[in-house]
Protein backbone atom coordinates (compact mmCIF):
# COMPACT_ATOMS: atom_id res chain seq x y z
CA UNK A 1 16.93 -34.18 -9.33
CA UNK A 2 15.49 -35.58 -6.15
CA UNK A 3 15.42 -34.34 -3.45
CA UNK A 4 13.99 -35.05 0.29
CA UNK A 5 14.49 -32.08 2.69
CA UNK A 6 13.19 -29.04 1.74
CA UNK A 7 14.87 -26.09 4.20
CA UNK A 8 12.18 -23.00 3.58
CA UNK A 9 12.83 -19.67 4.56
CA UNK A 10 10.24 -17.37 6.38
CA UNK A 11 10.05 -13.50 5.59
CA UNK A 12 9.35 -13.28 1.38
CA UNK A 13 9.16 -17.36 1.07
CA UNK A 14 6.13 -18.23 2.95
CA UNK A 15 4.64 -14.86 4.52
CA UNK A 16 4.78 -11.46 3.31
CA UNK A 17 5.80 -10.17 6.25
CA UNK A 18 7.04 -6.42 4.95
CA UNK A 19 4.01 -4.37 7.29
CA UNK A 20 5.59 -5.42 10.31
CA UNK A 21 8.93 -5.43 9.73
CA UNK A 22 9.12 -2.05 8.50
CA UNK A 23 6.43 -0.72 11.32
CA UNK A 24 9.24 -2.16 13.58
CA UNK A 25 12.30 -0.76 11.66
CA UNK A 26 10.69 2.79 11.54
CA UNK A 27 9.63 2.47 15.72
CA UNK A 28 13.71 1.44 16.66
CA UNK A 29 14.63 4.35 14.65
CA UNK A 30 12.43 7.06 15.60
CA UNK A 31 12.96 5.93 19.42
CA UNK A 32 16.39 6.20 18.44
CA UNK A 33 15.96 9.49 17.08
CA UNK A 34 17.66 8.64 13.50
CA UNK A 35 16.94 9.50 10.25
CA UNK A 36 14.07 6.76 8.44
CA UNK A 37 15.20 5.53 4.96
CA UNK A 38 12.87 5.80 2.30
CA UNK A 39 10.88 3.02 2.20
CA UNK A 40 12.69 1.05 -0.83
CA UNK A 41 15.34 0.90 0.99
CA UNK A 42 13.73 -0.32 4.47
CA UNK A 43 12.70 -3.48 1.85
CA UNK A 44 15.75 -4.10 1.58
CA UNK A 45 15.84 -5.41 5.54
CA UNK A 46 13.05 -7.57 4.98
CA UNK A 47 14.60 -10.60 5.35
CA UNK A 48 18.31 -11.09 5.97
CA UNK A 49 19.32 -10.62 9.60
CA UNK A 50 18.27 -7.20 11.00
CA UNK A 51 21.84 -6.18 12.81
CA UNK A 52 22.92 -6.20 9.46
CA UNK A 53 20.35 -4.22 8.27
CA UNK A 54 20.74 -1.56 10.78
CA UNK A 55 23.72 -1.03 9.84
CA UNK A 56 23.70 -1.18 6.19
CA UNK A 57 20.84 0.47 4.87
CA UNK A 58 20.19 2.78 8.02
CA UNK A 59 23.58 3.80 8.28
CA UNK A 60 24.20 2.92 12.33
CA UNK A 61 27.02 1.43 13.83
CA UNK A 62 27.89 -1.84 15.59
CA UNK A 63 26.36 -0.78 19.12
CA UNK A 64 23.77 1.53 17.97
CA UNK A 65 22.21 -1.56 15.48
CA UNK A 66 22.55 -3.60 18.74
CA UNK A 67 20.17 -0.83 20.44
CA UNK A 68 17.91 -0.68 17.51
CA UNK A 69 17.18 -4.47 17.36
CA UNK A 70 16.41 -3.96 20.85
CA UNK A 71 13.82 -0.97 20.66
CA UNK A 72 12.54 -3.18 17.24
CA UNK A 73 11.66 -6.13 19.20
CA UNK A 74 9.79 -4.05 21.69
CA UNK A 75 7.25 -3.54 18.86
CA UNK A 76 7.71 -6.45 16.88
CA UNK A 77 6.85 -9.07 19.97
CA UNK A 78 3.74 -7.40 20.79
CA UNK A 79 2.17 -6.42 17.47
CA UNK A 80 4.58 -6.56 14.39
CA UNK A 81 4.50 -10.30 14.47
CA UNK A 82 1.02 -10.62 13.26
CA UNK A 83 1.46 -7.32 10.94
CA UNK A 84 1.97 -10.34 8.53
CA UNK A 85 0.42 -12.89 5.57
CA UNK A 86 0.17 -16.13 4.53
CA UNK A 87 0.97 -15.62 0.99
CA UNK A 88 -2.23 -17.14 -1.31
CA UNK A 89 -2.19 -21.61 -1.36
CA UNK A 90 0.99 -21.79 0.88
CA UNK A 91 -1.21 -23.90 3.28
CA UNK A 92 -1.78 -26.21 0.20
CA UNK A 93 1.33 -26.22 -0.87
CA UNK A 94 3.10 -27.56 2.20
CA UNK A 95 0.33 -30.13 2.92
CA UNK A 96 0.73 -31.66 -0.53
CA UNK A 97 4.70 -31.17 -0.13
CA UNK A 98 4.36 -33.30 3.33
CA UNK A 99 1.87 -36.03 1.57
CA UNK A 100 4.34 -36.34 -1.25
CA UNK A 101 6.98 -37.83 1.33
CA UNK A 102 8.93 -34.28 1.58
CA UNK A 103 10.39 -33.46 4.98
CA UNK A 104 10.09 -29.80 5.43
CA UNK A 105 11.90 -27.77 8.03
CA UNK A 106 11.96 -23.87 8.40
CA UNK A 107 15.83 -22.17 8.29
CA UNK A 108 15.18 -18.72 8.91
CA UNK A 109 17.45 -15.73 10.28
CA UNK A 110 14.28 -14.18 12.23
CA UNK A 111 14.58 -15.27 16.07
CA UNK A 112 13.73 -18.73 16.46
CA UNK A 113 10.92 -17.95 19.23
CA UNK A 114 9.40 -15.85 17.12
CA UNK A 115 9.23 -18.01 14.07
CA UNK A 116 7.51 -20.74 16.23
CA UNK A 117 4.72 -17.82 17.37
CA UNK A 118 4.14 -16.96 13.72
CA UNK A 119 3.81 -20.61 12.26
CA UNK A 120 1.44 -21.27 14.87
CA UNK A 121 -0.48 -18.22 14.35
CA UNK A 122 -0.76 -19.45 10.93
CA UNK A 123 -1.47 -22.61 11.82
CA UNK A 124 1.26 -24.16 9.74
CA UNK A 125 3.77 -25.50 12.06
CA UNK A 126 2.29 -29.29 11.91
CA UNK A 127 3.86 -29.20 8.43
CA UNK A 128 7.52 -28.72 9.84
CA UNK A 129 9.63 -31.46 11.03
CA UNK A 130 12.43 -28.98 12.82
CA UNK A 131 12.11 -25.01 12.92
CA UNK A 132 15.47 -23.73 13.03
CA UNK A 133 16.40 -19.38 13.42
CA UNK A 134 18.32 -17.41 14.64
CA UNK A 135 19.16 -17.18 18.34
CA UNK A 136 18.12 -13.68 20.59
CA UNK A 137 22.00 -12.53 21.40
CA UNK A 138 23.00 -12.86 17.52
CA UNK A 139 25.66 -15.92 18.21
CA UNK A 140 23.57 -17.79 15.47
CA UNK A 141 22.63 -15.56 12.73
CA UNK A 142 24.10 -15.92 9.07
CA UNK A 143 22.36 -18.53 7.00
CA UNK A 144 24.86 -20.88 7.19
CA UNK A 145 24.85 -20.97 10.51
CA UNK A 146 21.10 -21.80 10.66
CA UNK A 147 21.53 -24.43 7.64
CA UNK A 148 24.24 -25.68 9.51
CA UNK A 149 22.41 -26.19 12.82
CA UNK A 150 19.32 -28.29 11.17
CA UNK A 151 22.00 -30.53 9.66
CA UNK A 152 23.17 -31.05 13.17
CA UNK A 153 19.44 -31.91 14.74
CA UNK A 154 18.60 -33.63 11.40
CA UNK A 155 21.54 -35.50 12.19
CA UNK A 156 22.19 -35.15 8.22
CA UNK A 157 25.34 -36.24 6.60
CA UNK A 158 27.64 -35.24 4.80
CA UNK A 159 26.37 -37.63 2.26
CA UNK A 160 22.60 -37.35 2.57
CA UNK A 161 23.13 -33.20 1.83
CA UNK A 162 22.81 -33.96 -1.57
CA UNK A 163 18.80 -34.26 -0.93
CA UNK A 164 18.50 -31.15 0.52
CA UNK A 165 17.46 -27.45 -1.15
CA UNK A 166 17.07 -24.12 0.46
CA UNK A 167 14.31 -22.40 -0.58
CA UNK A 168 14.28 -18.31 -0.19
CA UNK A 169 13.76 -14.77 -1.58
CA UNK A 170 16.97 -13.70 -0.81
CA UNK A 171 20.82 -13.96 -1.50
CA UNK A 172 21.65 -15.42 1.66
CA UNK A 173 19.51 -17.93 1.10
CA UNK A 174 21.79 -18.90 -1.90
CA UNK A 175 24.91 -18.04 -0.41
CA UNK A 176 23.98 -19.63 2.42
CA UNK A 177 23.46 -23.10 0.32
CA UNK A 178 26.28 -22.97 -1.59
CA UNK A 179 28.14 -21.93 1.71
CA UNK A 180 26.59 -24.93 2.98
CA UNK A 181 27.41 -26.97 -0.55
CA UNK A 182 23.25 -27.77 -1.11
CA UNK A 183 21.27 -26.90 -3.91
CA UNK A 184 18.95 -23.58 -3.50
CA UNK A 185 15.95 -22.79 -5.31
CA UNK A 186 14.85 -19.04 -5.50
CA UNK A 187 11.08 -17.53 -5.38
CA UNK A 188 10.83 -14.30 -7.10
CA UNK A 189 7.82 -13.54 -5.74
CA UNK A 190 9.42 -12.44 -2.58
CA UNK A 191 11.34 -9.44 -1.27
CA UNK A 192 14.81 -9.65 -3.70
CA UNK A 193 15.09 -6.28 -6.01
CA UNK A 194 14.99 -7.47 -9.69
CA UNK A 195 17.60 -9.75 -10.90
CA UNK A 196 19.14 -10.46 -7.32
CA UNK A 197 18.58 -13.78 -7.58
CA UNK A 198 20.12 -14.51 -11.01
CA UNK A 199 22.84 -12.08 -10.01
CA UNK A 200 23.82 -14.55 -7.36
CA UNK A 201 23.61 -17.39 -9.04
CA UNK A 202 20.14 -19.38 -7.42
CA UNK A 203 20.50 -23.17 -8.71
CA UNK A 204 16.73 -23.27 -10.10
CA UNK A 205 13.87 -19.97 -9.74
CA UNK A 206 10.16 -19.95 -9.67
CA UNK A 207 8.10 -17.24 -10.07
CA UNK A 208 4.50 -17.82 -8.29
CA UNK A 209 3.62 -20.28 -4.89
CA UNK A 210 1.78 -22.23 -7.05
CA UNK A 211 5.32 -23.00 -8.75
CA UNK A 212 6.34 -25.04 -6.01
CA UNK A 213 4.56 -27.97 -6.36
CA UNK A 214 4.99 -27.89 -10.16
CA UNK A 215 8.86 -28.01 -9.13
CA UNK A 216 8.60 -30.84 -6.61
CA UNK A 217 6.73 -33.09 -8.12
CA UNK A 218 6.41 -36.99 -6.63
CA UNK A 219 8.91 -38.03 -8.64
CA UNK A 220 11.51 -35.65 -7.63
CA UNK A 221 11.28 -36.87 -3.85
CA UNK A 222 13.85 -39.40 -2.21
C-alpha cells in the first residue's frame, strides 16, 4: 500500500533512549523518597507518557506523579537528554526515506521542546517536516492527541489519512493509529515486552532498522 507521511515515534523507534529515562525515573523517586521498581518494570515507562507511568508501574497517585515528572525533568533537561542513542543506520534510513519522496514528521509523547533538543543533538531534525509532542502541563499527551495535532498543522484530510502510518515500539502507538483510523507499523526492536505488539493488533511489524527501508520501498510512496 502506499503511503506518503510517515509519523515516527521517538523513545524505542529512533533512539534508545532507556539510560536516561530510567536515570531520571530513579532521581524523581528517590527525591521523592519512594520505593524504585525493579528495573523491568521501570522499561516499561520508556516510552508512553511518563504521568502515566508514575502512576502505573511506580504505584503514585495523581498529584504525587505530577511531583515526580517535575523532580524527573530536573535531571532529564540537564543531562538525561543526551543519556541517549541513535540506534545503528537510522541516519541512513531517514535520508533515503526523505529522497524517496516520503514526508516524515516526529509524533512523540516526550515534551515537544525536548524532542527538538534531541533531534538536533543528533543532527537529524533536517529530515522532519513537523515535530509534534507532547506539551509541558500534560493538556496534550495521549497519542492521539499528538497524531491528531500534526493532522491539524499538516493541514491533512480526512481523505489524504489514508497515506499516513505511525511508526512505534509501543501500544499507543497502535492504539493511537487506529484511534486516529491510520495504518501503524510496529518495530520490535524497541522497548515493547514480547508479543505486545501482536497482542494489540500492529497493522504490519519489522524486526531490525534496516527493515524500514525494505518496507517503504519507492514504490510504496504517494
Amino acid at each position: 500500500m502506499p503511503w506518503k507521511y510517515l509519523l515516527f515515534d521517538l523513545d524505542g523507534t529512533l533512539t534508545d533512549s532507556r539510560e536516561g529515562i530510567i536515570n531520571c525515573i530513579k532521581y524523581a523517586l528517590e527525591k521523592m523518597k519512594k520505593p524504585i521498581p525493579p528495573e523491568r518494570q521501570l522499561l516499561k515507562m520508556v516510552g508512553p507518557p511518563l504521568r502515566d507511568g508514575f502512576q502505573e508501574i511506580a504505584g503514585l497517585n495523581c498529584e504525587e506523579s505530577e511531583e515526580a515528572v517535575q523532580k524527573y525533568r530536573e535531571r532529564f533537561g540537564i543531562i538525561g537528554i543526551f543519556e541517549n542513542a541513535l540506534y545503528d543506520g537510522m541516519e541512513e534510513v531517514l535520508a533515503r526515506l526523505q529522497e524517496r519522496g516520503y514526508l516524515l514528521v516526529l509524533a512523540t509523547s516526550k515534551p515537544e521542546e525536548y524532542s527538538i533538543r534531541i533531534l538536533e543533538h543528533f543532527g537529524i531534525k533536517k529530515y522532519f517536516t513537523e515535530i509534534v509532542g507532547s506539551t509541558m502541563d500534560g493538556s496534550r499527551n495521549e497519542k492521539g492527541d499528538i497524531i491528531r495535532e500534526v493532522f491539524a498543522r499538516l493541514g491533512i484530510t480526512e481523505e489524504q489519512k489514508k497515506e499516513a502510518i505511525m511508526i512505534g515500539d509501543r501500544k499507543h502507538d497502535i492504539l493511537g493509529a487506529r484511534e486516529c483510523n491510520i495504518s501503524s507499523l510496529g518495530v520490535s526492536y524497541g522497548f515493547a515486552p514480547e508479543h505486545e505488539l501482536e497482542e494489540y493488533k500492529a497493522d504490519y511489524i519489522v524486526n531490525e532498522v534496516s527493515d524500514l527501508l525494505s518496507f517503504f520501498t519507492i514504490e510504496n510512496c504517494f
